[in-house]
C-alpha atoms as a PDB file:
ATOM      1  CA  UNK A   1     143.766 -98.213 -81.424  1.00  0.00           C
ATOM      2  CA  UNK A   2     140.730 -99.780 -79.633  1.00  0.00           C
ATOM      3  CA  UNK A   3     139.359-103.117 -80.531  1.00  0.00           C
ATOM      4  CA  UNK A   4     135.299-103.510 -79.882  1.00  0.00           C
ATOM      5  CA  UNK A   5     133.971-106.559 -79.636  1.00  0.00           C
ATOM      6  CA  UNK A   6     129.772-106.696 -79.191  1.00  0.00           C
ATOM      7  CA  UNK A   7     127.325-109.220 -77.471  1.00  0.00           C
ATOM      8  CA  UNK A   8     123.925-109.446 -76.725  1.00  0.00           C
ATOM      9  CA  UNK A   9     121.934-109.732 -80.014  1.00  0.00           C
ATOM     10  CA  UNK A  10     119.305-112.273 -81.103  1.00  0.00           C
ATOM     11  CA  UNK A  11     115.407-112.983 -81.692  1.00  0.00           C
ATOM     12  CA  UNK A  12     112.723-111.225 -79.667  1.00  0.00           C
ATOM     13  CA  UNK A  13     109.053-111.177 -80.231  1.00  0.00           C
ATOM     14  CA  UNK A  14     107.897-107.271 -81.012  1.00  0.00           C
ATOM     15  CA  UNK A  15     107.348-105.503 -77.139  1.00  0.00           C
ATOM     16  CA  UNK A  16     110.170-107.308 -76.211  1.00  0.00           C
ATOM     17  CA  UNK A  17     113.612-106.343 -74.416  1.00  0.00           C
ATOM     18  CA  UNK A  18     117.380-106.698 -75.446  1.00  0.00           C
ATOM     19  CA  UNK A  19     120.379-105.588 -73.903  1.00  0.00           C
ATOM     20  CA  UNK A  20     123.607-104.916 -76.156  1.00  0.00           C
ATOM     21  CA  UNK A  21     127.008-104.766 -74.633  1.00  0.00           C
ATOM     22  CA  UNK A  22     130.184-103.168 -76.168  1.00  0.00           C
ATOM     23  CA  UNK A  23     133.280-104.465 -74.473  1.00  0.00           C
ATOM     24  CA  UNK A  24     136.543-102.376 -75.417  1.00  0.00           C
ATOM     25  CA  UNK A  25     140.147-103.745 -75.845  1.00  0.00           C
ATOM     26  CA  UNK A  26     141.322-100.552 -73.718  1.00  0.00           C
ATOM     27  CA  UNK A  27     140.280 -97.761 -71.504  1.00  0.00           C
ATOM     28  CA  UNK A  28     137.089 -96.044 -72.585  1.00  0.00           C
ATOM     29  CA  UNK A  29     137.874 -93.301 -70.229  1.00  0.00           C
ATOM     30  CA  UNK A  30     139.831 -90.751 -72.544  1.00  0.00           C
ATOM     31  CA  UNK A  31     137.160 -91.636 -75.376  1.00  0.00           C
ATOM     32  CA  UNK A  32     134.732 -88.717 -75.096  1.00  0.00           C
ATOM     33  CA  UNK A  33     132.076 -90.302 -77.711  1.00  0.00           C
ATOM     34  CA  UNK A  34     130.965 -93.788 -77.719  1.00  0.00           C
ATOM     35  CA  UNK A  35     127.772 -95.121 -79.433  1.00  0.00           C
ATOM     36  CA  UNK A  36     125.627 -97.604 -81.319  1.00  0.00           C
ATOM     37  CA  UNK A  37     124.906 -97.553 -84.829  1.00  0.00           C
ATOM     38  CA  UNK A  38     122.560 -99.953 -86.781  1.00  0.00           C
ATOM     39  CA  UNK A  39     122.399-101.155 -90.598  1.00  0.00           C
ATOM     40  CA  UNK A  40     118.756-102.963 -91.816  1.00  0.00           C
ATOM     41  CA  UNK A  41     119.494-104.700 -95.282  1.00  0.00           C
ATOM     42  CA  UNK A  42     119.371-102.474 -98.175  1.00  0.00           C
ATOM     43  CA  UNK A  43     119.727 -99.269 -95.841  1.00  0.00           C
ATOM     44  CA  UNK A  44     122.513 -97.210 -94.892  1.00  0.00           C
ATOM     45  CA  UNK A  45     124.484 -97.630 -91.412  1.00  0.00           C
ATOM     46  CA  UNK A  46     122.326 -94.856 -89.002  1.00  0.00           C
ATOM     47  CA  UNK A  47     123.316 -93.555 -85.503  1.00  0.00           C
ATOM     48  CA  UNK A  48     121.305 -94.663 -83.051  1.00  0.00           C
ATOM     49  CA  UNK A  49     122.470 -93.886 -80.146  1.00  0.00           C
ATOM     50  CA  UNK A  50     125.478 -91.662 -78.746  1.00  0.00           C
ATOM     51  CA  UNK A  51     126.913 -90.705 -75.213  1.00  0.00           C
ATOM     52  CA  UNK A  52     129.367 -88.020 -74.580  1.00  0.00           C
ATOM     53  CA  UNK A  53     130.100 -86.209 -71.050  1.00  0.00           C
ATOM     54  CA  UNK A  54     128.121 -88.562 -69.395  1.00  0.00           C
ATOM     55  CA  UNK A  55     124.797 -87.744 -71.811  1.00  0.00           C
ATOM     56  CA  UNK A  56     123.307 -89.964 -74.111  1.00  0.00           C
ATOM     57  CA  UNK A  57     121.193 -88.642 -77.661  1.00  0.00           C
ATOM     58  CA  UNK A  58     118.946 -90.673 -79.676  1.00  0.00           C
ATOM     59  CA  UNK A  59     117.702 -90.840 -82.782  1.00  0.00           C
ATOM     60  CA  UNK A  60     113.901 -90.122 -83.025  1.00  0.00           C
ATOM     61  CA  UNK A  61     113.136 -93.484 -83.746  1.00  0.00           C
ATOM     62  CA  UNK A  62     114.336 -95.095 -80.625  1.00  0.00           C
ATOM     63  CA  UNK A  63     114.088 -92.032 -78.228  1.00  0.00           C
ATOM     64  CA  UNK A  64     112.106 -93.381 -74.307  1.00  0.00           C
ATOM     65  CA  UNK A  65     112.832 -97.423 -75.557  1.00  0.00           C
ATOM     66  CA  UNK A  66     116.156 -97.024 -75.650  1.00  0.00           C
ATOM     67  CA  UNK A  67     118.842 -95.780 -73.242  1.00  0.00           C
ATOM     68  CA  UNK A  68     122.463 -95.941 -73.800  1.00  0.00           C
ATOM     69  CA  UNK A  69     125.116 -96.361 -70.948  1.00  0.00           C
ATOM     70  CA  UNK A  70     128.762 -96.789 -69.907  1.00  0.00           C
ATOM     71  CA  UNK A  71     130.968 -98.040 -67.603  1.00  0.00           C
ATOM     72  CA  UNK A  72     134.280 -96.910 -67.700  1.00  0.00           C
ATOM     73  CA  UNK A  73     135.651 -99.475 -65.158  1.00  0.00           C
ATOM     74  CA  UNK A  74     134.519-102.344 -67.086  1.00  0.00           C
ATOM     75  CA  UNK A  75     135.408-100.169 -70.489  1.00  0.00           C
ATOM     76  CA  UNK A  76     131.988-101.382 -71.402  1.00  0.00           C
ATOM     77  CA  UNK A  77     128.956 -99.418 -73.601  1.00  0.00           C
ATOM     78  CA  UNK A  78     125.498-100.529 -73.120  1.00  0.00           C
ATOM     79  CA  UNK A  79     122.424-100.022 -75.002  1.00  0.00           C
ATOM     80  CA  UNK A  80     118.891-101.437 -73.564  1.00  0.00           C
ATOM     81  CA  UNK A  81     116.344-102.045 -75.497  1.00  0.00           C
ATOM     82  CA  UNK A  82     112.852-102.091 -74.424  1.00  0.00           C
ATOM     83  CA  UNK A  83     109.398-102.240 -76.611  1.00  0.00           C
ATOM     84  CA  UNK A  84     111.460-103.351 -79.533  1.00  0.00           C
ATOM     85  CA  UNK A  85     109.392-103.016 -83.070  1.00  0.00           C
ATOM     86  CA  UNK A  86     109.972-104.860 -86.224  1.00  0.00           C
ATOM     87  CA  UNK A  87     111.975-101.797 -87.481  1.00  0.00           C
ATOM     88  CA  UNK A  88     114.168-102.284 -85.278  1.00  0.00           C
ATOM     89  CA  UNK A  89     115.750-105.146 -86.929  1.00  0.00           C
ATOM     90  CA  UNK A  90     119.086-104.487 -87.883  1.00  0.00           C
ATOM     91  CA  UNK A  91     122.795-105.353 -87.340  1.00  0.00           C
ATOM     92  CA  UNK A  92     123.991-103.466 -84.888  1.00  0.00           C
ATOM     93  CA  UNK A  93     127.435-101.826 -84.328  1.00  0.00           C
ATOM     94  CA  UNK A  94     129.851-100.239 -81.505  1.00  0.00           C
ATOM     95  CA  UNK A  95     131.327 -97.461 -82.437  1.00  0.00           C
ATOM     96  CA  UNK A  96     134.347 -95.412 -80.790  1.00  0.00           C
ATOM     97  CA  UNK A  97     136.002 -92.309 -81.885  1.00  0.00           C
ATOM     98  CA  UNK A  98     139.357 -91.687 -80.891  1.00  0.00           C
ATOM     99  CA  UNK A  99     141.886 -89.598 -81.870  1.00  0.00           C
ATOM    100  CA  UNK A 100     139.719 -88.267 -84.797  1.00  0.00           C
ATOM    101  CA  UNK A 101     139.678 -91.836 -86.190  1.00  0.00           C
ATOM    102  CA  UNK A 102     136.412 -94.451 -86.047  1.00  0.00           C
ATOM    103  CA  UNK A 103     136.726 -97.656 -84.617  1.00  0.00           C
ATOM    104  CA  UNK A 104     133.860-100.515 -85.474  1.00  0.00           C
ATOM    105  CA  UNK A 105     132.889-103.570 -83.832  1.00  0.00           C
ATOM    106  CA  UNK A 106     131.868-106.488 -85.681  1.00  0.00           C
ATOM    107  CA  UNK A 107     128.311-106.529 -85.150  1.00  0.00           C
ATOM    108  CA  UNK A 108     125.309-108.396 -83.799  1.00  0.00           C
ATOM    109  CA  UNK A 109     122.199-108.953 -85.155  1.00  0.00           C
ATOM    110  CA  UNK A 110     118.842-107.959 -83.847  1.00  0.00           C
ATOM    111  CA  UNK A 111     115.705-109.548 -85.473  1.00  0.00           C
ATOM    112  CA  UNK A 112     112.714-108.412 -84.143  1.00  0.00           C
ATOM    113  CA  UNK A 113     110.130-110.890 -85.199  1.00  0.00           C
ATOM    114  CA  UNK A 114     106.877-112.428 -84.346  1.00  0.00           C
END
């Protein structure tokens, strides 16, 4: 099992910059696929972003804004944010899959908004 716990979520004007963590309750290293997922209210929960052997794919929507990362010291997953829209508002999720099994974080919120 793998607890995930995210940070980094709040209000930013449109054109403006966020930058999610993922901290894990374990090591990230044997987990091959890590990502971010993101749920706007009254839509379904969409992948976002995804890195596996050290590569990261993005949906169209956020692909050259944003750029996923990890850090398997820290057993962290990263997702930056730049030129944020008001689309991109959303709750946003860490996911992990290990062992053929999901693991979710709780969530943080992202509210794009002028």
């Amino acid at each position: 099992q793998v607890q995930l716990v995210e940070s980094g979520g709040g209000l930013v004007q449109p054109g403006g910059s966020l930058r999610l963590s993922c901290a894990a309750s374990r090591t990230i290293f044997t987990i091959n696929a890590m990502g971010w997922y993101r749920q706007a209210p009254g839509s379904q929960r969409e992948l976002v972003a995804i890195i596996s052997n050290g590569r990261g794919n993005y949906a169209d929507s956020v692909k050259g804004r944003f750029t996923i990362s990890r850090d398997n010291a820290k057993n962290t997953v990263d997702l930056q944010m730049n030129s944020l829209k008001p689309e991109d508002t959303a709750v946003y999720y860490c996911n992990a899959n290990l062992f053929g099994s999901d693991y979710w974080g709780q969530g943080t919120q992202v509210t794009v908004s002028s």
